[in-house]
PDB file of N, CA and C in Angstrom:
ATOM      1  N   UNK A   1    -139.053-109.688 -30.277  1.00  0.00           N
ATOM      2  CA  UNK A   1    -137.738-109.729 -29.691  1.00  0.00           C
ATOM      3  C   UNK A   1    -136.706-109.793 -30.807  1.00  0.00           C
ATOM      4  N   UNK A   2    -135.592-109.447 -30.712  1.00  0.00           N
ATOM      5  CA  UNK A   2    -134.551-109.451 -31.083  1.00  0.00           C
ATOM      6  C   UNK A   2    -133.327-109.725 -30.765  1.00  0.00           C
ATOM      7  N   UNK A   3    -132.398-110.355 -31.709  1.00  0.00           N
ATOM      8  CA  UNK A   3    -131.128-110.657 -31.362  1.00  0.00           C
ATOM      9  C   UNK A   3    -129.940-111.220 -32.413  1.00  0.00           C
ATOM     10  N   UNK A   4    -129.163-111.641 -32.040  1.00  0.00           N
ATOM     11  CA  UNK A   4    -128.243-112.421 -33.046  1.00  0.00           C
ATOM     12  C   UNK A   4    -127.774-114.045 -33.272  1.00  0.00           C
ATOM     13  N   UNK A   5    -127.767-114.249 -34.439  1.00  0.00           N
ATOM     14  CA  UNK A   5    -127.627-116.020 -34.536  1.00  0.00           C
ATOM     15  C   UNK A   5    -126.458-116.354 -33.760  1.00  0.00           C
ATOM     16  N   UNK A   6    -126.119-117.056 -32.728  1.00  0.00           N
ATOM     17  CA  UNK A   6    -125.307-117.236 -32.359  1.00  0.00           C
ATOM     18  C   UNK A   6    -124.545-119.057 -32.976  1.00  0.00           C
ATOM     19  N   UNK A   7    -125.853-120.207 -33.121  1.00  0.00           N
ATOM     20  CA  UNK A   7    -125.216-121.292 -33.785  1.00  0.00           C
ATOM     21  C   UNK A   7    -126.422-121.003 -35.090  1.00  0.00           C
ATOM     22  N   UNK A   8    -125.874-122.117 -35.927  1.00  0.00           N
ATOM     23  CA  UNK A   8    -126.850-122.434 -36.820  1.00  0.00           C
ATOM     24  C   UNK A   8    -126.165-124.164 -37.439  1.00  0.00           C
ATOM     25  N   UNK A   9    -127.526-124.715 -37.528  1.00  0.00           N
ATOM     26  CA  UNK A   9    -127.030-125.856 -37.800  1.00  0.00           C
ATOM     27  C   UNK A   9    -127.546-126.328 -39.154  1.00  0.00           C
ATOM     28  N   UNK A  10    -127.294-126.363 -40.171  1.00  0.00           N
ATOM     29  CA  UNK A  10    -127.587-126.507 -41.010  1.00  0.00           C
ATOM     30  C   UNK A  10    -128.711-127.881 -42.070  1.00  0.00           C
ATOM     31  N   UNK A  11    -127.713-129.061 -41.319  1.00  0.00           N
ATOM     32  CA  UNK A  11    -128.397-130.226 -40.959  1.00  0.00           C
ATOM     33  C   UNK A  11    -129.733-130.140 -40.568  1.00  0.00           C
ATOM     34  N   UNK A  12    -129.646-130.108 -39.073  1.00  0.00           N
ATOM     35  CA  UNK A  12    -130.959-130.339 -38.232  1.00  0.00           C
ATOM     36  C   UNK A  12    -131.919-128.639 -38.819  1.00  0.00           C
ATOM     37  N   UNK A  13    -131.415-128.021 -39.366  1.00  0.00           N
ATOM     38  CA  UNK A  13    -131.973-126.380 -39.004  1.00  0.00           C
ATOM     39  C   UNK A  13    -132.200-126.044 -38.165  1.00  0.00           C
ATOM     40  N   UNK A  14    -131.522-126.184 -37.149  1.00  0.00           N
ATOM     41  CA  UNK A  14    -132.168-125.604 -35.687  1.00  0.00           C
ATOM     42  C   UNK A  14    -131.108-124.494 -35.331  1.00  0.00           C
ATOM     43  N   UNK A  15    -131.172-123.919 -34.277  1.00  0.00           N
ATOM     44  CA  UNK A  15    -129.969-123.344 -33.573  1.00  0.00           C
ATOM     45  C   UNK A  15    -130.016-122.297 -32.734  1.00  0.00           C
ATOM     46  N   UNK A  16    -129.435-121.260 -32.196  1.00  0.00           N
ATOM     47  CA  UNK A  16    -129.780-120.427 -31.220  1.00  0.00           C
ATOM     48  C   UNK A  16    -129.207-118.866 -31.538  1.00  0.00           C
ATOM     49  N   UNK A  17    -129.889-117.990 -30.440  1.00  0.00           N
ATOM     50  CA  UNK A  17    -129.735-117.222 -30.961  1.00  0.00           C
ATOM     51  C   UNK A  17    -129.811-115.854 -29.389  1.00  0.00           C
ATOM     52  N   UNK A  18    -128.590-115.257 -29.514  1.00  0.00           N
ATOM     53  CA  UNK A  18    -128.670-114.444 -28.337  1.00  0.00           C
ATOM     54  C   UNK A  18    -129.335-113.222 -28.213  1.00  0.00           C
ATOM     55  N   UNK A  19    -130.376-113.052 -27.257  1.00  0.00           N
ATOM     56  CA  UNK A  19    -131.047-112.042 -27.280  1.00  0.00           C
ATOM     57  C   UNK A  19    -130.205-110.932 -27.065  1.00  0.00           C
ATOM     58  N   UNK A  20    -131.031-109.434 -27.007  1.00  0.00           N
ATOM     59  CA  UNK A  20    -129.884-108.179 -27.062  1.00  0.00           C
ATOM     60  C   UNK A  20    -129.878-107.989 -24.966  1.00  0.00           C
ATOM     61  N   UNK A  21    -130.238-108.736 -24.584  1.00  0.00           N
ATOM     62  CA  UNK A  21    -129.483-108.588 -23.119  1.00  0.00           C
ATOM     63  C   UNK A  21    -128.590-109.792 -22.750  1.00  0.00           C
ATOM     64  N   UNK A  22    -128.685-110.688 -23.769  1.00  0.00           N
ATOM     65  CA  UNK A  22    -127.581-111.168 -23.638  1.00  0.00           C
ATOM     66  C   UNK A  22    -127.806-112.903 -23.302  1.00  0.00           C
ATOM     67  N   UNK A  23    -129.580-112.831 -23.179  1.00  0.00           N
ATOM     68  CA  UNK A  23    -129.766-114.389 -22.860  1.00  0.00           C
ATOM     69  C   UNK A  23    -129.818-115.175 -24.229  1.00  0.00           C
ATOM     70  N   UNK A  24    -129.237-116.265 -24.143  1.00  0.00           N
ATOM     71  CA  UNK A  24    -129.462-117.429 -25.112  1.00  0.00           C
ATOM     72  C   UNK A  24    -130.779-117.541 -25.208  1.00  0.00           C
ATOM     73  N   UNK A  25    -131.614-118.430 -26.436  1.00  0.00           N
ATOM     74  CA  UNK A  25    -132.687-118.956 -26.775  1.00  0.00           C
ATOM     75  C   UNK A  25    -132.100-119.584 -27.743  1.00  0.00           C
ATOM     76  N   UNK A  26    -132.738-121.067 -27.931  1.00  0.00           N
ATOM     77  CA  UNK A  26    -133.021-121.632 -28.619  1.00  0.00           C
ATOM     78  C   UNK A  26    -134.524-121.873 -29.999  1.00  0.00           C
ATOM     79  N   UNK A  27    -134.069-122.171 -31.132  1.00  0.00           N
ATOM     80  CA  UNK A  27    -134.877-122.436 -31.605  1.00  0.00           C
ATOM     81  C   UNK A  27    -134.923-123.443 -32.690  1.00  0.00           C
ATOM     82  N   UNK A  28    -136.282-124.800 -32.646  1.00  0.00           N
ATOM     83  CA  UNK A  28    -135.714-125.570 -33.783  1.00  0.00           C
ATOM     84  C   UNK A  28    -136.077-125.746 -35.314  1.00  0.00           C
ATOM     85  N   UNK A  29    -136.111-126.864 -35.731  1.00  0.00           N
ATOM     86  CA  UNK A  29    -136.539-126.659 -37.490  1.00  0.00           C
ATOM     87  C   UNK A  29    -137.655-126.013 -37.709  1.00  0.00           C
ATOM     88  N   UNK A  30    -138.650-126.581 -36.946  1.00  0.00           N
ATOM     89  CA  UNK A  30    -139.892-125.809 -37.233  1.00  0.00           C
ATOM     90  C   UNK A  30    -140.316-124.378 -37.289  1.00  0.00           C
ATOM     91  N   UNK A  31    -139.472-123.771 -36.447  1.00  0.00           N
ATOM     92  CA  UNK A  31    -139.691-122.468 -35.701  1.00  0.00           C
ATOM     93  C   UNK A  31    -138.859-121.878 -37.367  1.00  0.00           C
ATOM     94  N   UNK A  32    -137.780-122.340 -38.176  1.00  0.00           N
ATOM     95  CA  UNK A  32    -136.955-121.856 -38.870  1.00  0.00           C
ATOM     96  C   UNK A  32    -137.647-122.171 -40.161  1.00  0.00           C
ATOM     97  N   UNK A  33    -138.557-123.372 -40.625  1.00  0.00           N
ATOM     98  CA  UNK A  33    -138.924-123.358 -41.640  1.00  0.00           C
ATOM     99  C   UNK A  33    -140.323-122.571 -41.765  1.00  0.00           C
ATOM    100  N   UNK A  34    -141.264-121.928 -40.713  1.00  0.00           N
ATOM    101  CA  UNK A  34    -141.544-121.510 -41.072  1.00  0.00           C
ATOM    102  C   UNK A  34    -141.675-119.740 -41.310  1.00  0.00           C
ATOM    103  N   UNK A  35    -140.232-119.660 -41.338  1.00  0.00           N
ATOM    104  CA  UNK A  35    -139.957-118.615 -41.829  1.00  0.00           C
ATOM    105  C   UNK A  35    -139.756-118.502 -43.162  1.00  0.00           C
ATOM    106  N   UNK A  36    -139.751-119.043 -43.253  1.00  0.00           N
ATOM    107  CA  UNK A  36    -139.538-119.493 -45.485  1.00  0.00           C
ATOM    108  C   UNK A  36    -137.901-118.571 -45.372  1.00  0.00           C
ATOM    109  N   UNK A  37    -137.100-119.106 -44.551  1.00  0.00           N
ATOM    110  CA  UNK A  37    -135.437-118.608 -45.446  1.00  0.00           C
ATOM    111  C   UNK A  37    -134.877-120.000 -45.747  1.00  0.00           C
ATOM    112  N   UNK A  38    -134.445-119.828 -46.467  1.00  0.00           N
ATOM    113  CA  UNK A  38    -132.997-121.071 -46.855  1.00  0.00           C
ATOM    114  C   UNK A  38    -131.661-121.194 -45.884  1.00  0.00           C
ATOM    115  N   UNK A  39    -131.329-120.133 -45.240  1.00  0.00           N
ATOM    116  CA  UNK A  39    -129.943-120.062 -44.308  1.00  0.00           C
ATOM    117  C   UNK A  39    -130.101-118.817 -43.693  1.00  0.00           C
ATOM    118  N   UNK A  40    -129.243-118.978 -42.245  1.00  0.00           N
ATOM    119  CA  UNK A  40    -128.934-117.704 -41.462  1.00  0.00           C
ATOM    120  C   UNK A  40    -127.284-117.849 -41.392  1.00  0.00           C
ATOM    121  N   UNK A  41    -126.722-116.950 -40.969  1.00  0.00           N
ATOM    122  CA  UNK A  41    -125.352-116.899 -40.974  1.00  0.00           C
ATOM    123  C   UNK A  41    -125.253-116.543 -39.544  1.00  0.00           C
ATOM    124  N   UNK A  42    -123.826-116.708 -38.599  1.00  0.00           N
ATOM    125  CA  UNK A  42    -123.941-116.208 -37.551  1.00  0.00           C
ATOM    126  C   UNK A  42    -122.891-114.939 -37.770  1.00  0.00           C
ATOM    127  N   UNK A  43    -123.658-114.459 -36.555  1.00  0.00           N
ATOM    128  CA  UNK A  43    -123.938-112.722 -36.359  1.00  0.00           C
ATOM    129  C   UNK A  43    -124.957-112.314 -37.232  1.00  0.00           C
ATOM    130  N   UNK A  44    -126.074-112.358 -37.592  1.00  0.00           N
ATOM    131  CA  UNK A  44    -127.091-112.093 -38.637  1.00  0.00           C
ATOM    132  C   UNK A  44    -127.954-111.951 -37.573  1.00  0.00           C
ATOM    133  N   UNK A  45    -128.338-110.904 -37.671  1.00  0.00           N
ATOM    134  CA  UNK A  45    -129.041-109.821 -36.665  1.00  0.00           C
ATOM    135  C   UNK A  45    -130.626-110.180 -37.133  1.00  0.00           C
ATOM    136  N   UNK A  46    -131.236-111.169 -36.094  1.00  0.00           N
ATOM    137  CA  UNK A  46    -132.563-111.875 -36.737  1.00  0.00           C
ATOM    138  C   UNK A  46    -133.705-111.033 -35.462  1.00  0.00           C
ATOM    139  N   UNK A  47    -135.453-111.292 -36.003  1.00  0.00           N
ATOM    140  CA  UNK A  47    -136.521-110.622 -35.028  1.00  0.00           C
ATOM    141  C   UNK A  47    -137.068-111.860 -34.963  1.00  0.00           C
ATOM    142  N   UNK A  48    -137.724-112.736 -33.142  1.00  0.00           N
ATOM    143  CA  UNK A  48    -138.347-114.023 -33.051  1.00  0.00           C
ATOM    144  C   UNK A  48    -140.297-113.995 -32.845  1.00  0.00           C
ATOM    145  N   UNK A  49    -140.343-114.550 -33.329  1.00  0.00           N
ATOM    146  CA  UNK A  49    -141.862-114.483 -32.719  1.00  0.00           C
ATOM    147  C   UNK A  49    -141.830-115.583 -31.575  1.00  0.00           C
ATOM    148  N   UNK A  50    -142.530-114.899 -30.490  1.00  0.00           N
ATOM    149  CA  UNK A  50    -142.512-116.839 -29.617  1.00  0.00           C
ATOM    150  C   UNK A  50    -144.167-116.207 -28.933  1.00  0.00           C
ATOM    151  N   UNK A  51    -144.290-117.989 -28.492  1.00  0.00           N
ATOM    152  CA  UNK A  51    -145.561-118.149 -28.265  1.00  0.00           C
ATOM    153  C   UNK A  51    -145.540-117.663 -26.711  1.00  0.00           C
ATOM    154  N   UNK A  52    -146.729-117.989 -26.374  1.00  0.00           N
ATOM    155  CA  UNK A  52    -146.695-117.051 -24.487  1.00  0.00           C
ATOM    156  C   UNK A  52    -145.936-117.514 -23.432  1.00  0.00           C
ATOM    157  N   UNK A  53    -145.389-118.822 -23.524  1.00  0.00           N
ATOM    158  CA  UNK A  53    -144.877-119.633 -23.263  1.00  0.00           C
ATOM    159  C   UNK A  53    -143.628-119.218 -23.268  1.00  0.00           C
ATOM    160  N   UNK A  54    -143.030-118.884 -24.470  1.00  0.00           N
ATOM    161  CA  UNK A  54    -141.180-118.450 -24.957  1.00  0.00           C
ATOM    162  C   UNK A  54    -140.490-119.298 -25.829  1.00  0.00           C
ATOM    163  N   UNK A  55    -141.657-120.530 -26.278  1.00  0.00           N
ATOM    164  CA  UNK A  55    -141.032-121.244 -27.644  1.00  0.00           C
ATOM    165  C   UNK A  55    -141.246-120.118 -28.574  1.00  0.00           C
ATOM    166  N   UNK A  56    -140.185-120.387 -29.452  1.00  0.00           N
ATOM    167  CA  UNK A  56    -139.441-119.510 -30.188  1.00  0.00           C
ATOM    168  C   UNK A  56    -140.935-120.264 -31.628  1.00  0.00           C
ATOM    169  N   UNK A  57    -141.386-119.322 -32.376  1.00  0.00           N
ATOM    170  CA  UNK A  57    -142.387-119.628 -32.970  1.00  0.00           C
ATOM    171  C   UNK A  57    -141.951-119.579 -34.503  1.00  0.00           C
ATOM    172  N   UNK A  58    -141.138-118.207 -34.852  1.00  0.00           N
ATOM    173  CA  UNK A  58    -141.074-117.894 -36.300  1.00  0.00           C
ATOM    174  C   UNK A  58    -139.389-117.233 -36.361  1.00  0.00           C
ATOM    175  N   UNK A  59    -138.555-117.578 -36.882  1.00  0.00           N
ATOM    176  CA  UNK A  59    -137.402-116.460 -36.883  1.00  0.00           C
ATOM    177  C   UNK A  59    -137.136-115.531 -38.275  1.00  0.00           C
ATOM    178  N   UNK A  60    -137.350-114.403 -37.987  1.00  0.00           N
ATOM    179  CA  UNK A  60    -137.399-113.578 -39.105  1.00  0.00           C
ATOM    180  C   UNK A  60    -136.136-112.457 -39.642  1.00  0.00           C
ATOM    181  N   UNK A  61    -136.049-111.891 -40.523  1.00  0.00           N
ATOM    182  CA  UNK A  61    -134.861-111.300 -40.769  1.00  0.00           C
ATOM    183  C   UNK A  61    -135.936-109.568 -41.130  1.00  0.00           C
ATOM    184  N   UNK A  62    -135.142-108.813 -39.694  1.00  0.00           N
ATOM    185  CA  UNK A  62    -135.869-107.456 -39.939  1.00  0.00           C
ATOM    186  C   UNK A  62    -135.623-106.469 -40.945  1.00  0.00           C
ATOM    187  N   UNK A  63    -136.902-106.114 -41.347  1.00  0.00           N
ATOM    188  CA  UNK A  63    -137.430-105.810 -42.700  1.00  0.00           C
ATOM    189  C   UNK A  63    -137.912-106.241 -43.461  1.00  0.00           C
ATOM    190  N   UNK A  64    -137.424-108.140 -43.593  1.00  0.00           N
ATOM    191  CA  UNK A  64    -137.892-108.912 -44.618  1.00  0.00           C
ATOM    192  C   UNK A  64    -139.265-109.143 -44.621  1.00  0.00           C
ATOM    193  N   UNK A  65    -140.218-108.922 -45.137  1.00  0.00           N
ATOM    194  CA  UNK A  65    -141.671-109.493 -45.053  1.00  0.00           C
ATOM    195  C   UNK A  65    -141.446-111.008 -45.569  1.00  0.00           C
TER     196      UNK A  65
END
């Protein structure tokens, strides 16, 4: 899935992020550290992994391996 950072919290690392139809998701530190980035910016056009469930698993920046 895909979408855009809509918060980012820097503190907690958590924050959310609007899919491209337009629904919110959330996601928190965990889901963000293990993406190995240091920061997202908002509007930063991110790809999520989530589990079967719809917790948000990995947030990635497309292209980035």
């Amino acid at each position: 899935m895909q979408g855009t950072i809509a918060t980012f919290d820097t503190d907690t690392r958590s924050g959310t992020l609007l899919l491209d139809d337009g629904t919110p998701l959330s996601f928190d530190a965990a889901a963000f550290q293990r993406s190995g980035l240091r920061l997202l910016r908002l509007g930063q056009r991110v790809t999520v992994e989530s589990d079967a469930t719809g917790v948000v698993r990995r947030v990635l920046i497309p292209g980035v391996a």
